[in-house]
N, C-alpha and C. Protein backbone atom coordinates (compact mmCIF):
# COMPACT_ATOMS: atom_id res chain seq x y z
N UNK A 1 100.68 152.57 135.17
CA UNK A 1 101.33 151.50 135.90
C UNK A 1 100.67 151.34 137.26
N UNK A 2 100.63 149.69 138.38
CA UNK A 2 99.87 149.84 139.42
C UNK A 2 100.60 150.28 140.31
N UNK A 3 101.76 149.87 140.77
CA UNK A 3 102.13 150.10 142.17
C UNK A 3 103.87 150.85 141.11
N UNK A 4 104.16 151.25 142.72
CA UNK A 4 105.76 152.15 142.18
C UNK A 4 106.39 150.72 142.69
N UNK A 5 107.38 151.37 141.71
CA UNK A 5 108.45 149.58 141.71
C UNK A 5 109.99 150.92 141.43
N UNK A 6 110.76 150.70 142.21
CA UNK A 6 112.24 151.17 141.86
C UNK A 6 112.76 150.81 140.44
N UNK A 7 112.88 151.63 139.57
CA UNK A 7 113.51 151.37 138.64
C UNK A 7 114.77 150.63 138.48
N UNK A 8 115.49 150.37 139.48
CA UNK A 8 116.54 149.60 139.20
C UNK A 8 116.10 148.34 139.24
N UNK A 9 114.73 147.77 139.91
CA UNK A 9 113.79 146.45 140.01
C UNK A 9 113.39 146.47 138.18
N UNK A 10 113.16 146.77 137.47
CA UNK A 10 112.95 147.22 136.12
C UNK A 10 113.91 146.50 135.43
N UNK A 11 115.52 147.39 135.77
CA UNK A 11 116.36 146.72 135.45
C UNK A 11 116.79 145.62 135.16
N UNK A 12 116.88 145.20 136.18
CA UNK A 12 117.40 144.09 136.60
C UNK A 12 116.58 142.95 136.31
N UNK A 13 115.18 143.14 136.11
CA UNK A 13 114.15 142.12 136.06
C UNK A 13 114.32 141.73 134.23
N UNK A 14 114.64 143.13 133.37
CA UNK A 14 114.82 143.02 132.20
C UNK A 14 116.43 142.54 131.64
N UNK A 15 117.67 142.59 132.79
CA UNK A 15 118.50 141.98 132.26
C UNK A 15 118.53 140.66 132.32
N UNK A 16 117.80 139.89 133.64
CA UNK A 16 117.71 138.44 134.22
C UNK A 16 116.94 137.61 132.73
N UNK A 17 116.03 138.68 132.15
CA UNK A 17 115.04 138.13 131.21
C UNK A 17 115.97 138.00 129.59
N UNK A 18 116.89 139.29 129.86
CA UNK A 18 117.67 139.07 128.20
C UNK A 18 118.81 137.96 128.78
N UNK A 19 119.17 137.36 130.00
CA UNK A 19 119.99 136.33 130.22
C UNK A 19 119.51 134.77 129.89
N UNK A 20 118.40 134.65 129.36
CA UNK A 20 117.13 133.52 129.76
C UNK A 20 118.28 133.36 128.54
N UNK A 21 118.59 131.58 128.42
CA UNK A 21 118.97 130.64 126.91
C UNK A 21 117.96 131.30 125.50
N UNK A 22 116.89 131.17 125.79
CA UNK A 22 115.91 131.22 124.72
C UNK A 22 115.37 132.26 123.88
N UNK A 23 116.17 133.29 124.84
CA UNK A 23 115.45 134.88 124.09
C UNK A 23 116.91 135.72 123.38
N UNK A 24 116.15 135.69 122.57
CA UNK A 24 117.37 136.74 122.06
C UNK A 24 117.37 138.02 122.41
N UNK A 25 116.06 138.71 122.48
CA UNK A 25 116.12 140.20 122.79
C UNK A 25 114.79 140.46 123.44
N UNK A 26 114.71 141.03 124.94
CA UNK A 26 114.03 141.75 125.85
C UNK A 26 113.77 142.79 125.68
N UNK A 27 112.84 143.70 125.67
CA UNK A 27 112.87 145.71 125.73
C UNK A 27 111.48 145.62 126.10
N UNK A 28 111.68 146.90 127.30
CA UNK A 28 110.30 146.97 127.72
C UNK A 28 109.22 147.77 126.92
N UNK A 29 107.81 148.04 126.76
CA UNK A 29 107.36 148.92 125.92
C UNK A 29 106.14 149.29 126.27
N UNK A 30 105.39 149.87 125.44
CA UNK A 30 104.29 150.64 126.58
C UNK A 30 103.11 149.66 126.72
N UNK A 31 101.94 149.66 127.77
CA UNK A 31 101.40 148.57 128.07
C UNK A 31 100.36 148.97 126.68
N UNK A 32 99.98 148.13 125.54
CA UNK A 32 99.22 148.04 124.48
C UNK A 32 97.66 148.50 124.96
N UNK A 33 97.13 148.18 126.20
CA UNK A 33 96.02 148.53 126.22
C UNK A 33 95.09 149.70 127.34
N UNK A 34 94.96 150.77 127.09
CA UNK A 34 94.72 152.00 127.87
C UNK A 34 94.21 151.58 129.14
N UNK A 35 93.63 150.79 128.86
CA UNK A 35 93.00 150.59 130.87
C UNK A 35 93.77 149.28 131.57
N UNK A 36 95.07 148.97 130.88
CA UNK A 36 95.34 148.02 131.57
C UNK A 36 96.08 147.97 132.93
N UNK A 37 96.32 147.42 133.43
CA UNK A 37 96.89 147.71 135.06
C UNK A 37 98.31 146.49 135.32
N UNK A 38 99.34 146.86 134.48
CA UNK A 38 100.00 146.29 134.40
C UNK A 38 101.38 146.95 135.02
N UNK A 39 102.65 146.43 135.86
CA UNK A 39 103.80 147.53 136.22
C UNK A 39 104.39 147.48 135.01
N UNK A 40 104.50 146.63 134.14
CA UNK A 40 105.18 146.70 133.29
C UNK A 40 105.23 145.68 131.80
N UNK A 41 105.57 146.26 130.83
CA UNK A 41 105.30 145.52 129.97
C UNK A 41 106.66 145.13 128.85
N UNK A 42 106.23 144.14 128.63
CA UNK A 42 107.91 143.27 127.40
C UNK A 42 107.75 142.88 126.37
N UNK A 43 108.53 142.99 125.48
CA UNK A 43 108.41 142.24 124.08
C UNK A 43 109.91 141.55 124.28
N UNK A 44 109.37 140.45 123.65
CA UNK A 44 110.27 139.26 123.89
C UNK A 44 110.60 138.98 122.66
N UNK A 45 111.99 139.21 121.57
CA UNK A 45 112.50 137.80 121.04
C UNK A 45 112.83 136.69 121.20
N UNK A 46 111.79 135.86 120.63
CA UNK A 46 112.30 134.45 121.21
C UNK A 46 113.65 133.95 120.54
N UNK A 47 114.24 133.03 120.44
CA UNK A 47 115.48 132.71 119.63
C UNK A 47 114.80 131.63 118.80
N UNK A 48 114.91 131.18 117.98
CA UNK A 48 114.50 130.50 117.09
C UNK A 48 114.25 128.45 117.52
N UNK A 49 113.31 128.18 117.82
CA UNK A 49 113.07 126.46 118.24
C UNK A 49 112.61 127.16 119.43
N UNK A 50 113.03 127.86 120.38
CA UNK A 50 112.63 128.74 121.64
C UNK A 50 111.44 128.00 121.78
N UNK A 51 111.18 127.29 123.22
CA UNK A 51 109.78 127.02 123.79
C UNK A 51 109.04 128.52 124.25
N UNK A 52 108.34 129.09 123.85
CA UNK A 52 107.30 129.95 124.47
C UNK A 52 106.58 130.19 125.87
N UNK A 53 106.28 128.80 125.96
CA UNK A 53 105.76 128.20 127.58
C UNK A 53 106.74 128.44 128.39
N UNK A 54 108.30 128.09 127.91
CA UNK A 54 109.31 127.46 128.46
C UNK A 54 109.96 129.06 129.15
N UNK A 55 109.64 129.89 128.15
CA UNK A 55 110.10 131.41 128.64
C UNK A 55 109.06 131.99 129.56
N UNK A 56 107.58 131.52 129.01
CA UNK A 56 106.63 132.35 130.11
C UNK A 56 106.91 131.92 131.82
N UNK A 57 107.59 130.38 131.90
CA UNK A 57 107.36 130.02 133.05
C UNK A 57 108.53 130.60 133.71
N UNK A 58 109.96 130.63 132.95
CA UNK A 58 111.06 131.36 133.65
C UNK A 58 110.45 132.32 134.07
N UNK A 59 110.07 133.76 133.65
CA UNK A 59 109.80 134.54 133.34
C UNK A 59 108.99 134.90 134.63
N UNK A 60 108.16 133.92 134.81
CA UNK A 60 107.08 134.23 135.93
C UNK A 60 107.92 133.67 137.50
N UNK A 61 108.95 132.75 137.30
CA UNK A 61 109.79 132.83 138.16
C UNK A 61 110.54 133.90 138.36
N UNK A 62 111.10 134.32 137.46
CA UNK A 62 111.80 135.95 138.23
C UNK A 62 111.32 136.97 138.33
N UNK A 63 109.94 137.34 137.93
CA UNK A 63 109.07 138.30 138.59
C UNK A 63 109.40 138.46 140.23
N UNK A 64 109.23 136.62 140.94
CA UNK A 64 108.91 136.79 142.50
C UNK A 64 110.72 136.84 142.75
N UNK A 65 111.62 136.83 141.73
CA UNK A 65 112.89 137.54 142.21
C UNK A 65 112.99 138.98 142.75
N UNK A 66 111.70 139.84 142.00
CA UNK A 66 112.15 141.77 141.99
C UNK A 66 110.84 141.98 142.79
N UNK A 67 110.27 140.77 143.68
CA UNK A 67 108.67 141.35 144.12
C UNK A 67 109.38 142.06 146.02
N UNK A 68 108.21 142.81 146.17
CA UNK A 68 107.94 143.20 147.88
C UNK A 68 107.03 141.97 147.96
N UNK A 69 107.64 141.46 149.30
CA UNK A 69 107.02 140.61 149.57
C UNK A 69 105.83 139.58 148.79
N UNK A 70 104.57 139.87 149.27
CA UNK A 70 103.97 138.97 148.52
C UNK A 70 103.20 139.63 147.21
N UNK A 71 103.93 140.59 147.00
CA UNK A 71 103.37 141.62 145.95
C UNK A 71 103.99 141.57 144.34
N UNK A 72 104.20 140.76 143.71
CA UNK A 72 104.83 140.68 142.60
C UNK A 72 104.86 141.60 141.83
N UNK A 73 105.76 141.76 141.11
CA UNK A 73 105.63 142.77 139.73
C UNK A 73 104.51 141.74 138.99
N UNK A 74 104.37 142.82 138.20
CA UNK A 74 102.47 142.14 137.53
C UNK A 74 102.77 142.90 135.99
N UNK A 75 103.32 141.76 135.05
CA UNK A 75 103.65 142.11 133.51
C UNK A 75 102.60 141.52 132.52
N UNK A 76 102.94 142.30 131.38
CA UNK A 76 102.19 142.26 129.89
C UNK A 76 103.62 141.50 129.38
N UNK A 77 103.42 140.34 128.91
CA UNK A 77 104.47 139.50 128.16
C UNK A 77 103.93 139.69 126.75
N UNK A 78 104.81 140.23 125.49
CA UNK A 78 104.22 139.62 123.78
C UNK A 78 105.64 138.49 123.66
N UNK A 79 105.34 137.55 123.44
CA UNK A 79 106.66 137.09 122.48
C UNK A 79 106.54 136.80 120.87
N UNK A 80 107.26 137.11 120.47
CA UNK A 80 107.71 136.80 118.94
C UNK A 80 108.58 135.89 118.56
């Protein structure tokens, strides 16, 4: 992982994300690729008709909800 992020920032970033209309189910999981430099990583159920785009862009809006300043959390999104 790059930077330390409070786990309750974790939290909270993953309940805001299972609150989204479109997803049925959020869980975080390990980042898929050994050298990647990611704080964190998600697998996303989408809900079924679910825009994809429509979740990446929420999604990238509430990142700068759980960021230090101009430092965002920095994720691995899969959706399904």
């Amino acid at each position: 992982m790059g930077k330390t992020i409070n786990l309750s920032e974790y939290v909270g970033l993953l309940k805001e994300i299972n609150r989204l209309t479109e997803v049925d189910r959020a869980q975080i999981i390990d980042v898929p690729e050994e050298d990647a430099e990611f704080d964190l990583a998600i697998m996303i159920k989408a809900k079924p008709g679910a825009d994809k785009w429509q979740i990446q862009r929420k999604i990238q809006d509430l990142r700068w909800k759980f960021c230090k300043e101009d430092n965002p959390i920095t994720l691995y999104i899969e959706i399904e």
